[in-house]
Protein backbone atom coordinates (compact mmCIF):
# COMPACT_ATOMS: atom_id res chain seq x y z
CA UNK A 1 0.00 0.00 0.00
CA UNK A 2 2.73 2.31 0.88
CA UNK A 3 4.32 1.78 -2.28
CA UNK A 4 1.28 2.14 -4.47
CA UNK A 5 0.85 5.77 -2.52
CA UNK A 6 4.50 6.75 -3.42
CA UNK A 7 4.19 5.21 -6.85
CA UNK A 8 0.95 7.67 -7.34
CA UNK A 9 2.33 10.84 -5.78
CA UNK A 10 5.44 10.47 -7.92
CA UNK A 11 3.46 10.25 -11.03
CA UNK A 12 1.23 13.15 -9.77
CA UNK A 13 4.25 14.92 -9.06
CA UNK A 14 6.11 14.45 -12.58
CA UNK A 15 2.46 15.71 -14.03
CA UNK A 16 2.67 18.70 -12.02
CA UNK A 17 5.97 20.09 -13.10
CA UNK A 18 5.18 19.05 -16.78
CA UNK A 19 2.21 21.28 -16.80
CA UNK A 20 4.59 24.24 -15.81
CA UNK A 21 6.31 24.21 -19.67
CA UNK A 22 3.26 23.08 -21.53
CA UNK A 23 1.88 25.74 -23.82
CA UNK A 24 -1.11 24.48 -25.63
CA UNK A 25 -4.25 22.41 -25.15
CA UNK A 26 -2.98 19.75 -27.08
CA UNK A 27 -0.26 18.99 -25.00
CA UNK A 28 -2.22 19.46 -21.57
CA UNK A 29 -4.77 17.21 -22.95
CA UNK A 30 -1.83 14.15 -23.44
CA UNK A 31 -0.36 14.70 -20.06
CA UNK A 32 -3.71 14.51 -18.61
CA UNK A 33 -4.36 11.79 -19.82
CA UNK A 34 -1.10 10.17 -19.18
CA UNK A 35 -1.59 10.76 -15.04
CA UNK A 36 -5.45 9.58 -15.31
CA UNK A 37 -4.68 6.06 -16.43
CA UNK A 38 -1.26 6.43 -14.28
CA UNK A 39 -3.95 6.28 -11.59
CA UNK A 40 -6.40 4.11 -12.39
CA UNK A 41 -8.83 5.38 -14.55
CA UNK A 42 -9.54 5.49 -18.38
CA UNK A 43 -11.29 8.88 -19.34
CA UNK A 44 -11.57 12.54 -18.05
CA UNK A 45 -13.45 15.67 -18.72
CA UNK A 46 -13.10 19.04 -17.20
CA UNK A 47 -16.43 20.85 -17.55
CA UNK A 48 -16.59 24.74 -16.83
CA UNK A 49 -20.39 25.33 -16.57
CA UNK A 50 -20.87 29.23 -17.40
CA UNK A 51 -17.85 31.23 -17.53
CA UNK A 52 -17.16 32.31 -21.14
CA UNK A 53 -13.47 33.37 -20.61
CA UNK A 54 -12.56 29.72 -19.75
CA UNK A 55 -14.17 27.51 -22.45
CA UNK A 56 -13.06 23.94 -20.95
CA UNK A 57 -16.50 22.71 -20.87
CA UNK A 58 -18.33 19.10 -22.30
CA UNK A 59 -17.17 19.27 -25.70
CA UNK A 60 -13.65 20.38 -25.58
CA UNK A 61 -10.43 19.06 -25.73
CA UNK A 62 -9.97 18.13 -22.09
CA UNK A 63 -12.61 15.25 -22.35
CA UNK A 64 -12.33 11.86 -23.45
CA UNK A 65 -15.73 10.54 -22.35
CA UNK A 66 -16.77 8.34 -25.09
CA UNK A 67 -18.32 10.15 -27.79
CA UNK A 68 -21.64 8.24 -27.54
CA UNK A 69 -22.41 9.53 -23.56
CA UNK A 70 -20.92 13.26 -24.87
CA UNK A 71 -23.66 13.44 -27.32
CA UNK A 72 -26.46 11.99 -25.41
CA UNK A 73 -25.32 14.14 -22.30
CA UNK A 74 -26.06 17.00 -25.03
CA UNK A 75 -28.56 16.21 -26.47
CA UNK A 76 -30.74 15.06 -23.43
CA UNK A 77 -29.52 18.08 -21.26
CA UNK A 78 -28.43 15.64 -18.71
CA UNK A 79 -25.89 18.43 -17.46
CA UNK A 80 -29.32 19.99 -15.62
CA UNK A 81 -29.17 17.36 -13.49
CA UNK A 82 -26.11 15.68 -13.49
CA UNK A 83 -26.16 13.67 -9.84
CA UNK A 84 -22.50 13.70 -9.48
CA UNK A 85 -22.05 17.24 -10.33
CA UNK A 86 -24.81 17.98 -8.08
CA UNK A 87 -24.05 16.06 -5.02
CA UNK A 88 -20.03 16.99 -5.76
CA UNK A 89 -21.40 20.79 -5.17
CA UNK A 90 -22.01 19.62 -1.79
CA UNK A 91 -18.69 17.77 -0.87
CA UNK A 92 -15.67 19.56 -0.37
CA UNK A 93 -13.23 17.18 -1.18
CA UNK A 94 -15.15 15.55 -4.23
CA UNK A 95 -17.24 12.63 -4.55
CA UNK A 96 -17.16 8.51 -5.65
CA UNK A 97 -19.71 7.88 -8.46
CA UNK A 98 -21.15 4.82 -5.99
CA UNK A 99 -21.60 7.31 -2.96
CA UNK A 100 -24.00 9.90 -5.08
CA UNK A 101 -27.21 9.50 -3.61
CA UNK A 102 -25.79 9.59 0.30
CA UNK A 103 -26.19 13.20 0.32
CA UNK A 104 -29.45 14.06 -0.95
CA UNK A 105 -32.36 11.41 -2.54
CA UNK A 106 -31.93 10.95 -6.25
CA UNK A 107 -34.59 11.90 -8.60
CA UNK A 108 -36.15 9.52 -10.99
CA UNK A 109 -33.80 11.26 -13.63
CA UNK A 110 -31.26 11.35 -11.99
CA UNK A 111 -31.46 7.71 -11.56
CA UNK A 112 -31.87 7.57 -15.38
CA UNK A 113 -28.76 8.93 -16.02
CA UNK A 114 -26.80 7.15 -13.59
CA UNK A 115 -28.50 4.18 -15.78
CA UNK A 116 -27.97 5.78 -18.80
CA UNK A 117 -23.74 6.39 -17.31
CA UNK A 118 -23.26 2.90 -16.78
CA UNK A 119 -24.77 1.74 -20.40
CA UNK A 120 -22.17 3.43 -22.04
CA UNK A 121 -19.68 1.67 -19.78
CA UNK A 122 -19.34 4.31 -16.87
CA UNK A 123 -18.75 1.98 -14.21
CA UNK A 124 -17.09 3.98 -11.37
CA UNK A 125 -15.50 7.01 -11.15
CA UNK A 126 -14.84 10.61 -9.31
CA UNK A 127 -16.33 14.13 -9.53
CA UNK A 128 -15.13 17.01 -7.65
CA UNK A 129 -15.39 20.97 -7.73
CA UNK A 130 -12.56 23.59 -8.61
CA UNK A 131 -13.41 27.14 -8.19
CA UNK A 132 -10.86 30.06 -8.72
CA UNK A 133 -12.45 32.89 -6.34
CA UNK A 134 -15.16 35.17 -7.14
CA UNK A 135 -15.65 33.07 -10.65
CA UNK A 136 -18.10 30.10 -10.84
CA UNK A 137 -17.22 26.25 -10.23
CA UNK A 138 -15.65 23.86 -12.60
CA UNK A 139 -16.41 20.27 -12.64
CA UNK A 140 -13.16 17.63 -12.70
CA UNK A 141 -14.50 13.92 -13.04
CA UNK A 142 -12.82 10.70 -14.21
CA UNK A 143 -14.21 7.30 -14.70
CA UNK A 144 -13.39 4.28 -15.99
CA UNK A 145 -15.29 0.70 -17.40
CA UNK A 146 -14.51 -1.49 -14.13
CA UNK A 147 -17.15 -1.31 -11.45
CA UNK A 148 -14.09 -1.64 -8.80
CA UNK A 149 -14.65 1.37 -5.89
CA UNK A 150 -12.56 4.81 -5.91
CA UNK A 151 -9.99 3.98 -3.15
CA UNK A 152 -8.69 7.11 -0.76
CA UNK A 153 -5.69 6.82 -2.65
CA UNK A 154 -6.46 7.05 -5.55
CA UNK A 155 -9.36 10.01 -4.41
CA UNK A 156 -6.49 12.22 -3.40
CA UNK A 157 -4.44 11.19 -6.56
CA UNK A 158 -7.74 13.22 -8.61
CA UNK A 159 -7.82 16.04 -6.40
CA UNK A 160 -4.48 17.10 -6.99
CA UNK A 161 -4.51 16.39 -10.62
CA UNK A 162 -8.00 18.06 -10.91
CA UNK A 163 -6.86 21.47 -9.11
CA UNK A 164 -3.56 21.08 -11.09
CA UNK A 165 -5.30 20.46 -14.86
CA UNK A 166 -7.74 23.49 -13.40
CA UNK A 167 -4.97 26.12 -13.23
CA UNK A 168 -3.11 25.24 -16.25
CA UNK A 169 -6.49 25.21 -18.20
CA UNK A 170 -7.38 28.35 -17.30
CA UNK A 171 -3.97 29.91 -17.78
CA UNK A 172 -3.88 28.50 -21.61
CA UNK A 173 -7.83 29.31 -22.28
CA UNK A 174 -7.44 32.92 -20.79
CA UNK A 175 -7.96 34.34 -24.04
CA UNK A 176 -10.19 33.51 -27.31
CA UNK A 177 -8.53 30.49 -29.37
CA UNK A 178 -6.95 30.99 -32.85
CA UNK A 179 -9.39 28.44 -34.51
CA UNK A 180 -12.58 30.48 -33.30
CA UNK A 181 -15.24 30.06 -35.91
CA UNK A 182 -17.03 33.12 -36.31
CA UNK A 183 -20.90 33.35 -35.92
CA UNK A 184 -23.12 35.98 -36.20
CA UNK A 185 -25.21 37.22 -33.62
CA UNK A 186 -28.58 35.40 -35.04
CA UNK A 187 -26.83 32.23 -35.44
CA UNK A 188 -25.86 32.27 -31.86
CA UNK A 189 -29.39 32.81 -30.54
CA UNK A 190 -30.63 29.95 -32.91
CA UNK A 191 -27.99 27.99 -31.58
CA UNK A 192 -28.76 28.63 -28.32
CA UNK A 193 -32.43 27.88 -28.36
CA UNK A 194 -31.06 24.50 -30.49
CA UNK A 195 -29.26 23.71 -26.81
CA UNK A 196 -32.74 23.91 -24.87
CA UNK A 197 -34.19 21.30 -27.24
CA UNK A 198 -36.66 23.70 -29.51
CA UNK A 199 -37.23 23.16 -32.66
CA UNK A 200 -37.52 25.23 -35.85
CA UNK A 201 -40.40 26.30 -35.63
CA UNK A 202 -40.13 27.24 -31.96
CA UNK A 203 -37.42 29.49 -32.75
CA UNK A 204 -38.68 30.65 -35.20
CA UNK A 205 -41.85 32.05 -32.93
CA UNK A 206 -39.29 33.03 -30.15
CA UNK A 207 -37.52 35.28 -32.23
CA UNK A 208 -39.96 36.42 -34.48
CA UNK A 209 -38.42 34.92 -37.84
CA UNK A 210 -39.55 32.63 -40.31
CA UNK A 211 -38.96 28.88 -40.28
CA UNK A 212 -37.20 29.02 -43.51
CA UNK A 213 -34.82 32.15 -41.93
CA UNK A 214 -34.22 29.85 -38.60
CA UNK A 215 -33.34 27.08 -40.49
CA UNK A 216 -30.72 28.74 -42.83
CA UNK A 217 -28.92 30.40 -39.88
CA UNK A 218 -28.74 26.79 -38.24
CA UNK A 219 -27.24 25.33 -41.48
CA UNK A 220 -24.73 27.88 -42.05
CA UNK A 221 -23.32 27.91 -38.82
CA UNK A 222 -23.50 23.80 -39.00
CA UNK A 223 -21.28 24.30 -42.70
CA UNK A 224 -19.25 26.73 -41.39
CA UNK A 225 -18.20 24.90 -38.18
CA UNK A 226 -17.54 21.95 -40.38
CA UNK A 227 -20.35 19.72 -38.12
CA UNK A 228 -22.56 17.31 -39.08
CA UNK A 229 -25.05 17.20 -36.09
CA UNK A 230 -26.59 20.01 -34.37
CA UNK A 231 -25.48 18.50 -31.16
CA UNK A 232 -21.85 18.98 -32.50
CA UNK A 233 -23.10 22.31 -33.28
CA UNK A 234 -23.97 23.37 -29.78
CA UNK A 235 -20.26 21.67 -28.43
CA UNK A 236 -18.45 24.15 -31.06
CA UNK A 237 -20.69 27.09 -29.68
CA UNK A 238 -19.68 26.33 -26.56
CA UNK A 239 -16.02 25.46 -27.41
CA UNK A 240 -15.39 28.61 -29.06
CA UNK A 241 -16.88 30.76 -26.09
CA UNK A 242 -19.81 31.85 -27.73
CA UNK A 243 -22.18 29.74 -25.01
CA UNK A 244 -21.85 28.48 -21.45
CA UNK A 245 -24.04 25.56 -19.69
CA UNK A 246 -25.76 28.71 -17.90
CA UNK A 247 -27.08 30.00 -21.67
CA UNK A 248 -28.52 26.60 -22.36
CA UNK A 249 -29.88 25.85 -18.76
């Protein structure tokens, strides 16, 4: 056990000085994933819910959730009521995927996504909260397919790692990215209204355009993002700054 705990803090260690000379997303993104399955666990994701300035959120680079769950987290809006994200809010220290539900009763969907979790192999894994202060909470959370318990050791591992991939993220995403795609104002609100699940024709009504207009806007953004789905749409809004998890809420 000891030497499991050195092993880990070592590793954790060698991550945390190679984040001091990495300068791009890319390259935070491979160490990141280097120290998660150094630990124990297979995939990550780093999830800012509604500060535009640091676009780390569900669709960027610092996941590796399988694509499957990123889409249907989308596309369902399970990030309104995310049970580890929710009953990490209330745990200082983070939270084991198997202990959600100890702090507060689960809801019938939030049952249904834990369900929903474990279909797409989500077995077991950790969720905790970094906050930089005055700004709003991030989300840190890494899983992996065995059902095997988060250990204390390898709980602490994630904590430093999360606050650590937390700083360096921010310090890299402190400005808008090169590769921004740029949208006009009417595409984002159509995009936007395509993130709360309406339709065409109810965006159309909401802001007072015609079906045909609503539509176009949609498409042209899709092109011009080079997406195929309007899922992948709303993930490049939000990658590129131009929505939060707050907007779509």
């Amino acid at each position: 056990m000891v030497r499991e705990r050195t092993h880990h803090w070592r590793d954790v260690e060698a991550f945390t000085r190679a984040c001091e000379d990495i300068s791009s997303i890319d390259d935070l993104w491979k160490a990141l994933d280097w120290i998660v399955r150094r630990i124990g666990f297979a995939w990550f994701a780093l999830i800012d819910p509604s500060n535009p300035g640091f676009k780390t959120t569900g669709c960027m680079p610092l996941v590796s959730f399988p694509e499957a769950w990123r889409e249907e987290y989308i596309r369902e809006q399970f990030y309104r009521d995310d049970p580890a994200r929710h009953a990490s809010a209330n745990c200082v220290l983070g939270i084991c995927w198997h202990r959600v539900g100890e702090t507060a009763s689960l809801s019938r969907r939030q049952r249904h996504i834990l369900q929903r979790a474990r279909c797409h192999g989500l077995m077991s894994g950790f969720t905790m909260h970094v906050r930089m202060p005055g700004e709003p909470a991030a989300a840190f959370s890494v899983g992996r397919p065995s059902e095997t318990p988060v250990t204390a050791r390898e709980s602490s591992a994630i904590r430093l790692t999360g606050l650590t991939i937390f700083e360096h993220a921010r310090r890299l995403r402190s400005g808008p990215g090169t590769d921004r795609v740029a949208l006009s104002r009417r595409q984002i609100d159509c995009i936007a209204l395509v993130a709360q699940g309406k339709s065409d024709w109810e965006i159309s009504r909401i802001l007072g355009l015609s079906r045909d207009t609503v539509h176009e806007y949609i498409e042209a953004a899709r092109r011009r993002c080079g997406v195929h789905r309007r899922t992948q749409l709303v993930l490049r809004a939000i990658h590129d700054g131009y929505l939060t998890y707050d907007t779509v809420l």
